[in-house]
PDB file of N, CA and C in Angstrom:
ATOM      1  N   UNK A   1     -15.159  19.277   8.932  1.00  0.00           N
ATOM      2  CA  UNK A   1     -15.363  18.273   9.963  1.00  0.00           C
ATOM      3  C   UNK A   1     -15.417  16.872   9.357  1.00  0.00           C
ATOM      4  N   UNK A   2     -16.248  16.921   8.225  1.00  0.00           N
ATOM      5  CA  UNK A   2     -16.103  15.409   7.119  1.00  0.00           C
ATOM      6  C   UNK A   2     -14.726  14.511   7.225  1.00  0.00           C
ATOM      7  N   UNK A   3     -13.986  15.861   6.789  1.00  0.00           N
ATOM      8  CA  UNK A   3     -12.088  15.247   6.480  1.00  0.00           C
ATOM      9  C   UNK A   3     -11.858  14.879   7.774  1.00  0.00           C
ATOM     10  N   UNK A   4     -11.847  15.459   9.005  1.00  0.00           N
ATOM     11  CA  UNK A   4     -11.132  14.829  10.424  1.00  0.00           C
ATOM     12  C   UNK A   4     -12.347  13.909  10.639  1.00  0.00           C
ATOM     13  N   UNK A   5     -13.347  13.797  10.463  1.00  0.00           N
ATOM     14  CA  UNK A   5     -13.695  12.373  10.791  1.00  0.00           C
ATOM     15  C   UNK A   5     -13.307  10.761   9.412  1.00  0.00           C
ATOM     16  N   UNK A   6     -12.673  11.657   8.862  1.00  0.00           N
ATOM     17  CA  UNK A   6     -12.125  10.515   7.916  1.00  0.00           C
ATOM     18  C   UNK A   6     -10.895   9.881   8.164  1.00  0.00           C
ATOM     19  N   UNK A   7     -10.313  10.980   8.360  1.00  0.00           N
ATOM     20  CA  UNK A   7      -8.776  10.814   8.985  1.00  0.00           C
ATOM     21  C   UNK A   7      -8.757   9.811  10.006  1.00  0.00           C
ATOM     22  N   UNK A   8      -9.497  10.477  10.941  1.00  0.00           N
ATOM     23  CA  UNK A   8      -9.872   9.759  12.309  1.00  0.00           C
ATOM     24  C   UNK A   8     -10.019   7.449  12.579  1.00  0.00           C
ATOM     25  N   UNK A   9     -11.400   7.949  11.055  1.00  0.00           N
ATOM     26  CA  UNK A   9     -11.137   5.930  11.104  1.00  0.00           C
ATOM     27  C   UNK A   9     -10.551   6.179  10.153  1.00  0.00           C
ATOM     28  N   UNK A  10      -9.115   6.389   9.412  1.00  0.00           N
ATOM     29  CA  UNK A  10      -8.074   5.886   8.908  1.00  0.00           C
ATOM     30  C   UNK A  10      -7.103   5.794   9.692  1.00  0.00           C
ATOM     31  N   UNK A  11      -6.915   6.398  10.914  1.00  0.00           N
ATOM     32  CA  UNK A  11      -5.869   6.408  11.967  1.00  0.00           C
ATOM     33  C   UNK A  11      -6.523   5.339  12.560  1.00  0.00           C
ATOM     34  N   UNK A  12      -7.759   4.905  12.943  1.00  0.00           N
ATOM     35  CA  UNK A  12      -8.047   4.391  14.106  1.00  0.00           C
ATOM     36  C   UNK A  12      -7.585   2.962  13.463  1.00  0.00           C
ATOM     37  N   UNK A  13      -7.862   2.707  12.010  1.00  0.00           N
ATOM     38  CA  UNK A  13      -7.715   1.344  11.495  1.00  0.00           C
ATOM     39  C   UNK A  13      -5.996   1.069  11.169  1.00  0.00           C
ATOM     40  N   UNK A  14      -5.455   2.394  11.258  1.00  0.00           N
ATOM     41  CA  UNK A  14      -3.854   2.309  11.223  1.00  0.00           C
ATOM     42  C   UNK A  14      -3.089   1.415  12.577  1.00  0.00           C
ATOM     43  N   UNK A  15      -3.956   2.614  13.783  1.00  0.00           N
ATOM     44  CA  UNK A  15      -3.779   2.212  14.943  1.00  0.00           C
ATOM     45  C   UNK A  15      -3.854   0.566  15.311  1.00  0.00           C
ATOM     46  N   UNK A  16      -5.287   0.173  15.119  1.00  0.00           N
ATOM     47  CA  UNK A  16      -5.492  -1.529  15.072  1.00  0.00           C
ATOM     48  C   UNK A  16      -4.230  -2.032  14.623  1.00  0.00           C
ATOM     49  N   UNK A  17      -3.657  -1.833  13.357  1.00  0.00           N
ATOM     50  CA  UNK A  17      -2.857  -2.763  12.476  1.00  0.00           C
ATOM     51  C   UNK A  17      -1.194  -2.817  13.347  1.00  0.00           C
ATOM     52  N   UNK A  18      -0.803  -1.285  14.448  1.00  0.00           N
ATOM     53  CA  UNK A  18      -0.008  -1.244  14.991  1.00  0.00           C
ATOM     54  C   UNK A  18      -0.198  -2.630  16.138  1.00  0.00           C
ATOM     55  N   UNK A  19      -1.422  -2.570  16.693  1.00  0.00           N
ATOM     56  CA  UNK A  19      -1.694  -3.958  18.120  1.00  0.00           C
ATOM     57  C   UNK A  19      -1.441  -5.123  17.068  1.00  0.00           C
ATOM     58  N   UNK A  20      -1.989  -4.931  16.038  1.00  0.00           N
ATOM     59  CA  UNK A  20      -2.074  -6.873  15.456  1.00  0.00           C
ATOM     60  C   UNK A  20      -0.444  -7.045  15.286  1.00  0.00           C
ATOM     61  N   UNK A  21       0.509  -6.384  15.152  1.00  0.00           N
ATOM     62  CA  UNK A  21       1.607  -6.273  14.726  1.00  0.00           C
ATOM     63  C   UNK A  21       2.333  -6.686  16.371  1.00  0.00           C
ATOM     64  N   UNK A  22       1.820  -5.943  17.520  1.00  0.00           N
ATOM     65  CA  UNK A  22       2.429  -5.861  19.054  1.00  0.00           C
ATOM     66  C   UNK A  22       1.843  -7.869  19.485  1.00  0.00           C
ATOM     67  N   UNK A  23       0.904  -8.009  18.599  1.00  0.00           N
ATOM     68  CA  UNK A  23       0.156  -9.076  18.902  1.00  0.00           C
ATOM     69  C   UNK A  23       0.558 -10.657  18.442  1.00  0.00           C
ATOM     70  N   UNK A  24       0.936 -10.153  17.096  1.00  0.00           N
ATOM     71  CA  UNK A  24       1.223 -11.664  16.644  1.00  0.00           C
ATOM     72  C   UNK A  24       2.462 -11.863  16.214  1.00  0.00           C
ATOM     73  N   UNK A  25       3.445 -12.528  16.341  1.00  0.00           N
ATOM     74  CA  UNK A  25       4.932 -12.551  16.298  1.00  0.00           C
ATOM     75  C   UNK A  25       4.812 -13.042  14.487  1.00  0.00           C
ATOM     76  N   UNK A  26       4.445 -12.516  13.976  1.00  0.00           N
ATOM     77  CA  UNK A  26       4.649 -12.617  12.468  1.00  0.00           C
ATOM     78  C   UNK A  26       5.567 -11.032  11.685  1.00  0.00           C
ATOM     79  N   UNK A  27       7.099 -11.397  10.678  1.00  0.00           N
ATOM     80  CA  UNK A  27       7.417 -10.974  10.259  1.00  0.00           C
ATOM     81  C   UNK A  27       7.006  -9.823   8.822  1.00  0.00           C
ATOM     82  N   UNK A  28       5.696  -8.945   9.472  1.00  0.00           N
ATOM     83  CA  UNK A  28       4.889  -8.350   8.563  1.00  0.00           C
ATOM     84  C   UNK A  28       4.512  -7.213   9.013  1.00  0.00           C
ATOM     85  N   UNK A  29       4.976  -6.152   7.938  1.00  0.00           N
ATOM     86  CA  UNK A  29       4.864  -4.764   8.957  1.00  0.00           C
ATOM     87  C   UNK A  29       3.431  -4.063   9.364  1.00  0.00           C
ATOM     88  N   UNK A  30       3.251  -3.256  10.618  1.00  0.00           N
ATOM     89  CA  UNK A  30       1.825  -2.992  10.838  1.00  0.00           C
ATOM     90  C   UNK A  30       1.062  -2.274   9.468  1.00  0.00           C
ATOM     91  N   UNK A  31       2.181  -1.654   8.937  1.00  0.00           N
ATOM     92  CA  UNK A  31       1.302  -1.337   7.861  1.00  0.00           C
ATOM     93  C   UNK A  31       0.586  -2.222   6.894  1.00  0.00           C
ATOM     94  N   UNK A  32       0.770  -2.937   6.786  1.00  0.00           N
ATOM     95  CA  UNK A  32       0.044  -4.083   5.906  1.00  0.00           C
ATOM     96  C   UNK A  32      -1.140  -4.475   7.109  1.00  0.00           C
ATOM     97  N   UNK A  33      -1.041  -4.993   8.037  1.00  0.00           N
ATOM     98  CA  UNK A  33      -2.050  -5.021   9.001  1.00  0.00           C
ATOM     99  C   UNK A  33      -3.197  -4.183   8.328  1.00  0.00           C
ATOM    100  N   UNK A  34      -2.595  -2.973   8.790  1.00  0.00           N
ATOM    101  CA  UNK A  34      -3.935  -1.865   8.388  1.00  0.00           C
ATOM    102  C   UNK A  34      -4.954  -1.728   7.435  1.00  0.00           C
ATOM    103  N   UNK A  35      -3.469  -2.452   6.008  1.00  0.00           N
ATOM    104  CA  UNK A  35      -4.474  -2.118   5.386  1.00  0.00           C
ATOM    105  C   UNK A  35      -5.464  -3.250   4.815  1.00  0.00           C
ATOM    106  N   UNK A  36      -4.854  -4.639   5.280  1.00  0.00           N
ATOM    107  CA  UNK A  36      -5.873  -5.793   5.161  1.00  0.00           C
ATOM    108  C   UNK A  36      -7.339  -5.313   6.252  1.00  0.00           C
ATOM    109  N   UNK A  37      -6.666  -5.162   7.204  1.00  0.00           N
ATOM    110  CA  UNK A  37      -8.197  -4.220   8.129  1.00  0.00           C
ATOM    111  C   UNK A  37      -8.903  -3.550   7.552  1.00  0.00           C
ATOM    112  N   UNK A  38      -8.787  -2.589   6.509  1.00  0.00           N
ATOM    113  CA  UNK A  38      -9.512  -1.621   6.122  1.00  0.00           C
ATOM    114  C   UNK A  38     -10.399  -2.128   4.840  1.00  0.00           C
ATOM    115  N   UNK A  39      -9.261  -2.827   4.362  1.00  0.00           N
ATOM    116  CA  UNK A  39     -10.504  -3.935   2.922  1.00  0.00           C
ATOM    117  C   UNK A  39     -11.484  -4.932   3.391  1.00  0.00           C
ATOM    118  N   UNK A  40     -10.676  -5.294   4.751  1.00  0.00           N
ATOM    119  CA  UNK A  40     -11.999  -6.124   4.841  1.00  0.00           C
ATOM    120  C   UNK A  40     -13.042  -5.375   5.624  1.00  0.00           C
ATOM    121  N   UNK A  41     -12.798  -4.544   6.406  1.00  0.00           N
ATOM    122  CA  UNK A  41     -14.142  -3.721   6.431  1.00  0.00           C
ATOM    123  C   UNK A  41     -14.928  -2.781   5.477  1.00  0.00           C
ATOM    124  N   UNK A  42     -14.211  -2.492   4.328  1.00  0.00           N
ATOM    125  CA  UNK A  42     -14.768  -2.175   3.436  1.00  0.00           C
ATOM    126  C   UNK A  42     -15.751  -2.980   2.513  1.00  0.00           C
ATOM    127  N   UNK A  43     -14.603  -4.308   2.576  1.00  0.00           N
ATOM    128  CA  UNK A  43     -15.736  -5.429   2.173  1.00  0.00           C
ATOM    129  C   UNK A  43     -16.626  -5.722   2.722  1.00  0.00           C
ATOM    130  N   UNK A  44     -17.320  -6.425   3.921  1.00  0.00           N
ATOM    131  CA  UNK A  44     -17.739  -6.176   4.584  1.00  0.00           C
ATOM    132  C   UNK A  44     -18.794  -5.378   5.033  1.00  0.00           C
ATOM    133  N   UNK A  45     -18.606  -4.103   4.524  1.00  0.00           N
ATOM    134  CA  UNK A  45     -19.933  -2.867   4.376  1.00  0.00           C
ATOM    135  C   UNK A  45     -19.589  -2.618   6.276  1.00  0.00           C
ATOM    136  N   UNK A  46     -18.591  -3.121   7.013  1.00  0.00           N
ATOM    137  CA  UNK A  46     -18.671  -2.456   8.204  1.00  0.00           C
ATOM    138  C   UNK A  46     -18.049  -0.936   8.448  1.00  0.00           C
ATOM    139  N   UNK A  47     -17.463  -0.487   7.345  1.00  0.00           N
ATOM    140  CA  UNK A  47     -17.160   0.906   7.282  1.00  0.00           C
ATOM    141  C   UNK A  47     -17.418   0.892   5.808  1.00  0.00           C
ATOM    142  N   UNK A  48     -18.420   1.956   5.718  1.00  0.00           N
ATOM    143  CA  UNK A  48     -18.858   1.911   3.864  1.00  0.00           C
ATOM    144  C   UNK A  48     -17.889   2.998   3.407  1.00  0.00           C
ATOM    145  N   UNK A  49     -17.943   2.767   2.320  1.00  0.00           N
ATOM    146  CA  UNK A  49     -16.932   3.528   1.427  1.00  0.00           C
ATOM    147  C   UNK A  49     -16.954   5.179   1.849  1.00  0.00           C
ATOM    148  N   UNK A  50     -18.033   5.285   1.634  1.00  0.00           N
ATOM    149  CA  UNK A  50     -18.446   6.510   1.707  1.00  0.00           C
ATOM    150  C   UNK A  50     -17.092   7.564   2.878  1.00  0.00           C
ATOM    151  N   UNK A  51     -17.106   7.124   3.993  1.00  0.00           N
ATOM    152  CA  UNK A  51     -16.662   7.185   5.470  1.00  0.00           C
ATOM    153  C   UNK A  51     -15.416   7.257   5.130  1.00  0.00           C
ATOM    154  N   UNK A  52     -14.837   6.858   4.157  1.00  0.00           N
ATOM    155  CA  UNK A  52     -13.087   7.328   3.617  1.00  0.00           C
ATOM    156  C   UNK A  52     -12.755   7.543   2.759  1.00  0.00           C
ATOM    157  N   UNK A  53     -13.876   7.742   1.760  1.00  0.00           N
ATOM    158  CA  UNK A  53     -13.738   8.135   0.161  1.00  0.00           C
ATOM    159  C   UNK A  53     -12.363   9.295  -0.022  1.00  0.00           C
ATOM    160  N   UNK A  54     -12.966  10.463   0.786  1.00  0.00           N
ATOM    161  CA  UNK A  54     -12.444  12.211   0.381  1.00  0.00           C
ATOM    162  C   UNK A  54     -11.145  12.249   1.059  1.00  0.00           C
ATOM    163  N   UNK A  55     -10.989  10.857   2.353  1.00  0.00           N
ATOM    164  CA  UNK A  55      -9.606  11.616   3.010  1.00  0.00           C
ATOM    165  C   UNK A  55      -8.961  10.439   1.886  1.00  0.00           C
ATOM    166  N   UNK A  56      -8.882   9.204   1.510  1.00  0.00           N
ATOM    167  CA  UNK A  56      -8.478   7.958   1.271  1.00  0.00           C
ATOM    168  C   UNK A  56      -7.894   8.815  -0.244  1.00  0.00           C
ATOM    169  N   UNK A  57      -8.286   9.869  -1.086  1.00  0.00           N
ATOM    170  CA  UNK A  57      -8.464  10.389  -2.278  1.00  0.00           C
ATOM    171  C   UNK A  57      -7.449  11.533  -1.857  1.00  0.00           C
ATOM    172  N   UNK A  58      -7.488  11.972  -1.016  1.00  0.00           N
ATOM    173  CA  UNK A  58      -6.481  13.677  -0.461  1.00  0.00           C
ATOM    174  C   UNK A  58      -5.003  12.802  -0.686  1.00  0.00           C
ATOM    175  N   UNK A  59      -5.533  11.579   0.514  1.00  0.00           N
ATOM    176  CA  UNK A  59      -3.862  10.880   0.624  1.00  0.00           C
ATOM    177  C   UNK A  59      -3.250   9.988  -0.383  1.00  0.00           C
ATOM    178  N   UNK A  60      -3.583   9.630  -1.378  1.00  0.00           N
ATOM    179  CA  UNK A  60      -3.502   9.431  -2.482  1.00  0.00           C
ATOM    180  C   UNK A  60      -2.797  10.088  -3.532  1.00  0.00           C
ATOM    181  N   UNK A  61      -3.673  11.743  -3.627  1.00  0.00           N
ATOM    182  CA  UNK A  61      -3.031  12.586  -4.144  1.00  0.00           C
ATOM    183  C   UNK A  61      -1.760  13.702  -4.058  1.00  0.00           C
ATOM    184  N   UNK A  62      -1.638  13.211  -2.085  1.00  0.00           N
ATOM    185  CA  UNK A  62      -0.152  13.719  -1.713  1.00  0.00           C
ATOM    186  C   UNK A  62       0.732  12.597  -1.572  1.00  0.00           C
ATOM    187  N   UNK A  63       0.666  11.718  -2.063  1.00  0.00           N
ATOM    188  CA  UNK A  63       1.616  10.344  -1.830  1.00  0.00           C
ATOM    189  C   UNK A  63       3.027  10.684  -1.869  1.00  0.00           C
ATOM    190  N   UNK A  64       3.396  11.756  -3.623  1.00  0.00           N
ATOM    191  CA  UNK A  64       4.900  11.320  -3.533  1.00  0.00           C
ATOM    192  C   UNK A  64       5.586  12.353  -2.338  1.00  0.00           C
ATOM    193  N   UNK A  65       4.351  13.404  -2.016  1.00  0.00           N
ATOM    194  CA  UNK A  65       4.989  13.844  -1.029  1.00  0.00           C
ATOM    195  C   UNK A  65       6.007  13.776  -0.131  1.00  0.00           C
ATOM    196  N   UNK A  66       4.950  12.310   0.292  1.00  0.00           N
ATOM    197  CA  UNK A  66       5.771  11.574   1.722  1.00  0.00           C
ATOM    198  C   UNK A  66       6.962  10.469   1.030  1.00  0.00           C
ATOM    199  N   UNK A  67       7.341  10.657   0.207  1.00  0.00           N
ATOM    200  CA  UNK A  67       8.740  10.034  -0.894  1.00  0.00           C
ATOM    201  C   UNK A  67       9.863  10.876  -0.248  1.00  0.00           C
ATOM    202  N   UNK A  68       9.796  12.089  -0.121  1.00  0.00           N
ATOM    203  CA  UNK A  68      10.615  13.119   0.072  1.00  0.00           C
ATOM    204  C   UNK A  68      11.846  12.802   1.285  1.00  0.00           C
ATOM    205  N   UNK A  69      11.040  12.213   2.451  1.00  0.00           N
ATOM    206  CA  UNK A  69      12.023  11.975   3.411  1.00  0.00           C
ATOM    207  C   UNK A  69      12.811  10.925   3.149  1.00  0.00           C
ATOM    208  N   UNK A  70      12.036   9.446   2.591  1.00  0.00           N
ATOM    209  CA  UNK A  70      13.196   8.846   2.179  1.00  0.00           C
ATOM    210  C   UNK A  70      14.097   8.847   1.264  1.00  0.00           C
ATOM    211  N   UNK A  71      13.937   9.744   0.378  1.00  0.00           N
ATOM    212  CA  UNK A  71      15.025  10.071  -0.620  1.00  0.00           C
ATOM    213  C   UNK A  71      15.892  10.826  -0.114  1.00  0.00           C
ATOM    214  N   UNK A  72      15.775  12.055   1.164  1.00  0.00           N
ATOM    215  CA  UNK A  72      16.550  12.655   1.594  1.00  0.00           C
ATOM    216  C   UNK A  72      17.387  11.737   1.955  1.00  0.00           C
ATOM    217  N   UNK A  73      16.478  10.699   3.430  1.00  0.00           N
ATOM    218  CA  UNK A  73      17.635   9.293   3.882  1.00  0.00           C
ATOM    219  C   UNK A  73      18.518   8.884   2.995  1.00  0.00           C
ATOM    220  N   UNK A  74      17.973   8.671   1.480  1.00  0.00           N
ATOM    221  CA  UNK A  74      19.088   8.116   0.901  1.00  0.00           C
ATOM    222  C   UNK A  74      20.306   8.555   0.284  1.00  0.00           C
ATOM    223  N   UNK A  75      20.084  10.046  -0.011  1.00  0.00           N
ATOM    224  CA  UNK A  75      21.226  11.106   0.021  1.00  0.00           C
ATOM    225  C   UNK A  75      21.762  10.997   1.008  1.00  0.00           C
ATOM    226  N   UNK A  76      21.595  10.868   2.476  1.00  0.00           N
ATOM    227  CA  UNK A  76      22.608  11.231   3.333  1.00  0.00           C
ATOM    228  C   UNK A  76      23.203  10.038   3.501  1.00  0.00           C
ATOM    229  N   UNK A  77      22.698   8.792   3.060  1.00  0.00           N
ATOM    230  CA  UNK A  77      23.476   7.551   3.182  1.00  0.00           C
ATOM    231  C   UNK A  77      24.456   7.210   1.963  1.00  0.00           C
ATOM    232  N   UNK A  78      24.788   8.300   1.472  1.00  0.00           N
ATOM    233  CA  UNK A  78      25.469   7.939  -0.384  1.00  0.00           C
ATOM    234  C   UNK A  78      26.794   7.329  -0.130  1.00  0.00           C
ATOM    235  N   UNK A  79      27.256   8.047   1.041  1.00  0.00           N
ATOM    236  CA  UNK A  79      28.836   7.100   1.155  1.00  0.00           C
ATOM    237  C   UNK A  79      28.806   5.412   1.630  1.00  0.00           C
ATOM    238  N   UNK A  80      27.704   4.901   2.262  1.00  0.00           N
ATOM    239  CA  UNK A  80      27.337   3.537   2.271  1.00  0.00           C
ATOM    240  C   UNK A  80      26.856   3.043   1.010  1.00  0.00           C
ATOM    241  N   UNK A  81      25.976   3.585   0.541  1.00  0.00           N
ATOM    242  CA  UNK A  81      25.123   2.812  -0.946  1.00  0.00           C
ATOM    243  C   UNK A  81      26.361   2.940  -2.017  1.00  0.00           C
ATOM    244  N   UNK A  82      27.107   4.166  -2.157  1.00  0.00           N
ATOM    245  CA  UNK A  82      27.998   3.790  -3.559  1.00  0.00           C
ATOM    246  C   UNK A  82      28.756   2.456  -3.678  1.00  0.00           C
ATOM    247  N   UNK A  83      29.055   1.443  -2.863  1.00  0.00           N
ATOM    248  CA  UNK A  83      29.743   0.327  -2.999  1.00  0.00           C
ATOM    249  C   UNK A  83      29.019  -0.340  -3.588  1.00  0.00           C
ATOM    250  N   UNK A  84      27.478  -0.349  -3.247  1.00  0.00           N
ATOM    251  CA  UNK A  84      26.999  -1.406  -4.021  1.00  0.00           C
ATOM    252  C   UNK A  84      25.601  -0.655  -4.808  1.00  0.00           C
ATOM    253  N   UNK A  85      26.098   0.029  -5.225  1.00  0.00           N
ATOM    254  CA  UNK A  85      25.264   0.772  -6.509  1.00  0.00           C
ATOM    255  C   UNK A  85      24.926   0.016  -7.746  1.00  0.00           C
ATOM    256  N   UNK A  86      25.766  -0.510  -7.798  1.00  0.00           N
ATOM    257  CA  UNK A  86      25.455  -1.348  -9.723  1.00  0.00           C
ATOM    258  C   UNK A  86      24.692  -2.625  -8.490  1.00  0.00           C
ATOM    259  N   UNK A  87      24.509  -3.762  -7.614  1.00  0.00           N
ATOM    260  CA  UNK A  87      23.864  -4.162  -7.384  1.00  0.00           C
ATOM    261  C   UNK A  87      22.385  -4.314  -7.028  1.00  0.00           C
ATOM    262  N   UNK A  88      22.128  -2.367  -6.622  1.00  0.00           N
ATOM    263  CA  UNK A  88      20.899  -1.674  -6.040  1.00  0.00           C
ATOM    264  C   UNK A  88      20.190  -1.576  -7.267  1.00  0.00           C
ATOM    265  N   UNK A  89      20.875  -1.162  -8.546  1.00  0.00           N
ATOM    266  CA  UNK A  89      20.421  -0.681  -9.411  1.00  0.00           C
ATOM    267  C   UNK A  89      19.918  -2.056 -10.436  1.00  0.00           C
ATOM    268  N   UNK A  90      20.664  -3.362 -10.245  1.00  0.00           N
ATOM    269  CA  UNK A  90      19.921  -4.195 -11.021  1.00  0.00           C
ATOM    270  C   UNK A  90      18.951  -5.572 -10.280  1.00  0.00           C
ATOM    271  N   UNK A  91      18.296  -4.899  -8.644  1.00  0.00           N
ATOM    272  CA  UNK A  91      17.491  -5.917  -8.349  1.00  0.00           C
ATOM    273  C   UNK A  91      16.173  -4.571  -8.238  1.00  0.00           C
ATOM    274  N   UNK A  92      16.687  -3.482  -8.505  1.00  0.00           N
ATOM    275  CA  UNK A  92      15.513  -2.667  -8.473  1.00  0.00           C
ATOM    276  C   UNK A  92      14.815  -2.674 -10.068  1.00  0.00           C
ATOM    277  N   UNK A  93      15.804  -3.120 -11.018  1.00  0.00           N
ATOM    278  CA  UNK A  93      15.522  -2.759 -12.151  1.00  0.00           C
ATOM    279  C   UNK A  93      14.774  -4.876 -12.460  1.00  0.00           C
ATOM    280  N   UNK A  94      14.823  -5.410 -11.954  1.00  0.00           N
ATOM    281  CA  UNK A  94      14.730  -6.874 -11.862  1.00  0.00           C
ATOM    282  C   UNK A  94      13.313  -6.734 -11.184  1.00  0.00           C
ATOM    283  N   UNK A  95      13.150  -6.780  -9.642  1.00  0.00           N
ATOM    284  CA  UNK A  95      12.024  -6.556  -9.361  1.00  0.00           C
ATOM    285  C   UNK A  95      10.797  -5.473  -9.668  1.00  0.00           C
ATOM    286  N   UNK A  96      11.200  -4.366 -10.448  1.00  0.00           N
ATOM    287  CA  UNK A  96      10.392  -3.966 -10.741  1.00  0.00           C
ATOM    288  C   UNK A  96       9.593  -4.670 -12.284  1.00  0.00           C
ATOM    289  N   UNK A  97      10.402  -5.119 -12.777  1.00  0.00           N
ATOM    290  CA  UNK A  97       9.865  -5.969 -14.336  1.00  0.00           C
ATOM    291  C   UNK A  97       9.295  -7.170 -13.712  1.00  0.00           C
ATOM    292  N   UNK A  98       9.361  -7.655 -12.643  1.00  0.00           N
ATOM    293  CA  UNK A  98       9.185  -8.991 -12.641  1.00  0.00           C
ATOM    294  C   UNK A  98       7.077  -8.338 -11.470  1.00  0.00           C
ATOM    295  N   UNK A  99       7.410  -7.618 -10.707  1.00  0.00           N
ATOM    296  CA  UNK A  99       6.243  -7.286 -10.453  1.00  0.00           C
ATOM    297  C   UNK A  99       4.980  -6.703 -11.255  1.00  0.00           C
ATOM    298  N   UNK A 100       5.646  -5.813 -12.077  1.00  0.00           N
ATOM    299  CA  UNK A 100       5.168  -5.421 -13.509  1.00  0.00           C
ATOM    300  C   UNK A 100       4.375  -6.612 -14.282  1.00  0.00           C
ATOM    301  N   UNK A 101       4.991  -7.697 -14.110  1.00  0.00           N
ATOM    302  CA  UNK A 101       4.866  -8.832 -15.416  1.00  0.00           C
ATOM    303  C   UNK A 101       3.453  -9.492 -14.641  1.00  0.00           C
ATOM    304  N   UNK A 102       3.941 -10.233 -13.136  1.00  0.00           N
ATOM    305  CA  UNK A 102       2.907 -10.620 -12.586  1.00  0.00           C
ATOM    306  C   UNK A 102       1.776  -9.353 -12.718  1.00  0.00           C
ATOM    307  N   UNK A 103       1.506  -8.417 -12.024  1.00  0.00           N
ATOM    308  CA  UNK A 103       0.023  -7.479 -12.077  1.00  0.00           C
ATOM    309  C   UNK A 103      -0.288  -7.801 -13.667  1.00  0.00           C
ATOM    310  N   UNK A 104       0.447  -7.468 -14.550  1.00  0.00           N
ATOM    311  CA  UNK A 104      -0.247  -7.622 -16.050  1.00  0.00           C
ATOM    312  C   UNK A 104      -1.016  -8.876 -15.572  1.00  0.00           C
ATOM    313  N   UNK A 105      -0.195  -9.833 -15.617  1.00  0.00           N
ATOM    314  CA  UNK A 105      -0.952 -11.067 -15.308  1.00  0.00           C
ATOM    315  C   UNK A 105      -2.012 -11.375 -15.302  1.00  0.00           C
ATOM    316  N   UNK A 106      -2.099 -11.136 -13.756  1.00  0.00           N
ATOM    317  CA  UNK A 106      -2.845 -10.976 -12.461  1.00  0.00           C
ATOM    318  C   UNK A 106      -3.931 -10.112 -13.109  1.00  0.00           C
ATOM    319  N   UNK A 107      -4.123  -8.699 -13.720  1.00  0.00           N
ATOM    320  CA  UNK A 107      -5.010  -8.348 -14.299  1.00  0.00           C
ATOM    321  C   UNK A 107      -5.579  -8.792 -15.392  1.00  0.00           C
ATOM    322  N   UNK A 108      -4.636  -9.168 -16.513  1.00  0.00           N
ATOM    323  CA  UNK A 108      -5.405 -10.345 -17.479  1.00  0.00           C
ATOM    324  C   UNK A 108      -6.395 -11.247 -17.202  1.00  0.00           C
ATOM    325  N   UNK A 109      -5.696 -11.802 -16.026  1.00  0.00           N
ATOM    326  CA  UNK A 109      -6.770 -13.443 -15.507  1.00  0.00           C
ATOM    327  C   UNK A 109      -8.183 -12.793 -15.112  1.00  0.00           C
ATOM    328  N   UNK A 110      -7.897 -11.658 -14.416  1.00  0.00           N
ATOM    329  CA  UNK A 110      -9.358 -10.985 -13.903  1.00  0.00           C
ATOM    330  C   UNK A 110     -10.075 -10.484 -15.141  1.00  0.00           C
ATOM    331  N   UNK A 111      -9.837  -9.998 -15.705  1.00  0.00           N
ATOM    332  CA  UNK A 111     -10.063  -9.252 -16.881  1.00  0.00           C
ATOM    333  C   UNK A 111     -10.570 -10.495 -17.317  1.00  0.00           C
ATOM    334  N   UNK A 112     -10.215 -11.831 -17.938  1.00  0.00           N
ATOM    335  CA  UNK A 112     -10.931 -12.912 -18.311  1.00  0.00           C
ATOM    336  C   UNK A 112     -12.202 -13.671 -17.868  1.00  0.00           C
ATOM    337  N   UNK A 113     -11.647 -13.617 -16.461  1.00  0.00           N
ATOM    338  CA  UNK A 113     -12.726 -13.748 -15.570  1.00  0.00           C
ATOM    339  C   UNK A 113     -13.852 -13.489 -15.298  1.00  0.00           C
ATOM    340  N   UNK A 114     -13.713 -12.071 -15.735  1.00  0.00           N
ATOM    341  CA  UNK A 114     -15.224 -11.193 -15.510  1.00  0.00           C
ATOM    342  C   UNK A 114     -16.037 -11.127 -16.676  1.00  0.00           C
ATOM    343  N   UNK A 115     -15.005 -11.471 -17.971  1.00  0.00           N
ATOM    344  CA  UNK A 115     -15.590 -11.320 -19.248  1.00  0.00           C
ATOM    345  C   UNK A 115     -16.333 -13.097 -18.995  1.00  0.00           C
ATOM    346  N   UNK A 116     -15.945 -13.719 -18.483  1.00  0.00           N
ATOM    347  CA  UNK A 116     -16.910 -15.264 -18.876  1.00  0.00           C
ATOM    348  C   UNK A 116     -17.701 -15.426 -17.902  1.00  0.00           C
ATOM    349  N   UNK A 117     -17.414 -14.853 -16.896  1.00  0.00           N
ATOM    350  CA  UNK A 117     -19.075 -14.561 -15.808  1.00  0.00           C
ATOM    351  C   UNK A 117     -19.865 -13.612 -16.745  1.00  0.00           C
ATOM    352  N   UNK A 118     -19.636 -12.915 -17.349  1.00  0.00           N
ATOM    353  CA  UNK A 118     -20.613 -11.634 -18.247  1.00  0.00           C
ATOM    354  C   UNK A 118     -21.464 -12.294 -19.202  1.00  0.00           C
ATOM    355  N   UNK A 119     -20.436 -13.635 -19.537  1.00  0.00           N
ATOM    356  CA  UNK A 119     -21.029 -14.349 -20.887  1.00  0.00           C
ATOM    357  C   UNK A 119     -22.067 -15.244 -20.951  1.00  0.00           C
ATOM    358  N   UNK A 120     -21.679 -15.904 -19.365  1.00  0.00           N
ATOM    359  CA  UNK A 120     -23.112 -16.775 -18.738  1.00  0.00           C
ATOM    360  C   UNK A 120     -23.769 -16.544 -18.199  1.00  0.00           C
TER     361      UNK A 120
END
């Protein structure tokens, strides 16, 4: 009963992120909605951790699962994508180094950060 009431406010905060999406004419998919909803109620302490720990951890651990369908999509689309294959293949291979580079970053600076709040 734990897990379906976990599920439950992870759908319900999914659900929200679908209206903010019906709601505000901004080019940003509901899924992102959701999940700014869910950090900030996590932040917040208006849904404590606790309340989505075990399902937030299940779905996590079946992630590449749900990979499966779009890779099928992209098998059945092979006679469209082969034209521009060497293009697919070097903004995937581009953006992934370049997102890579920022998080290092991005974790460095924090990583600094916390070490000179520690220090004072």
């Amino acid at each position: 009963m734990k897990y379906v009431r976990q599920f439950l406010i992870i759908i319900g905060i999914s659900f929200l992120g679908e209206g903010l999406k019906a709601l505000l004419p901004l080019p940003i998919p509901a899924s992102i909605y959701g999940l700014v909803l869910m950090l900030a109620a996590l932040c917040l302490h208006i849904i404590p951790l606790e309340a989505v720990k075990d399902a937030g951890k299940f779905l996590v651990e079946i992630m590449p699962l749900m990979f499966i369908p779009a890779a099928v999509g992209l098998i059945e689309s092979w006679e469209r994508i082969r034209p521009i294959l060497g293009q697919l293949i070097v903004v995937t291979v581009v953006s992934t180094v370049v997102v890579m580079a920022i998080s290092g970053q991005a974790t460095q600076a924090v990583i600094r950060r916390s070490k000179k709040g520690a220090e004072k």
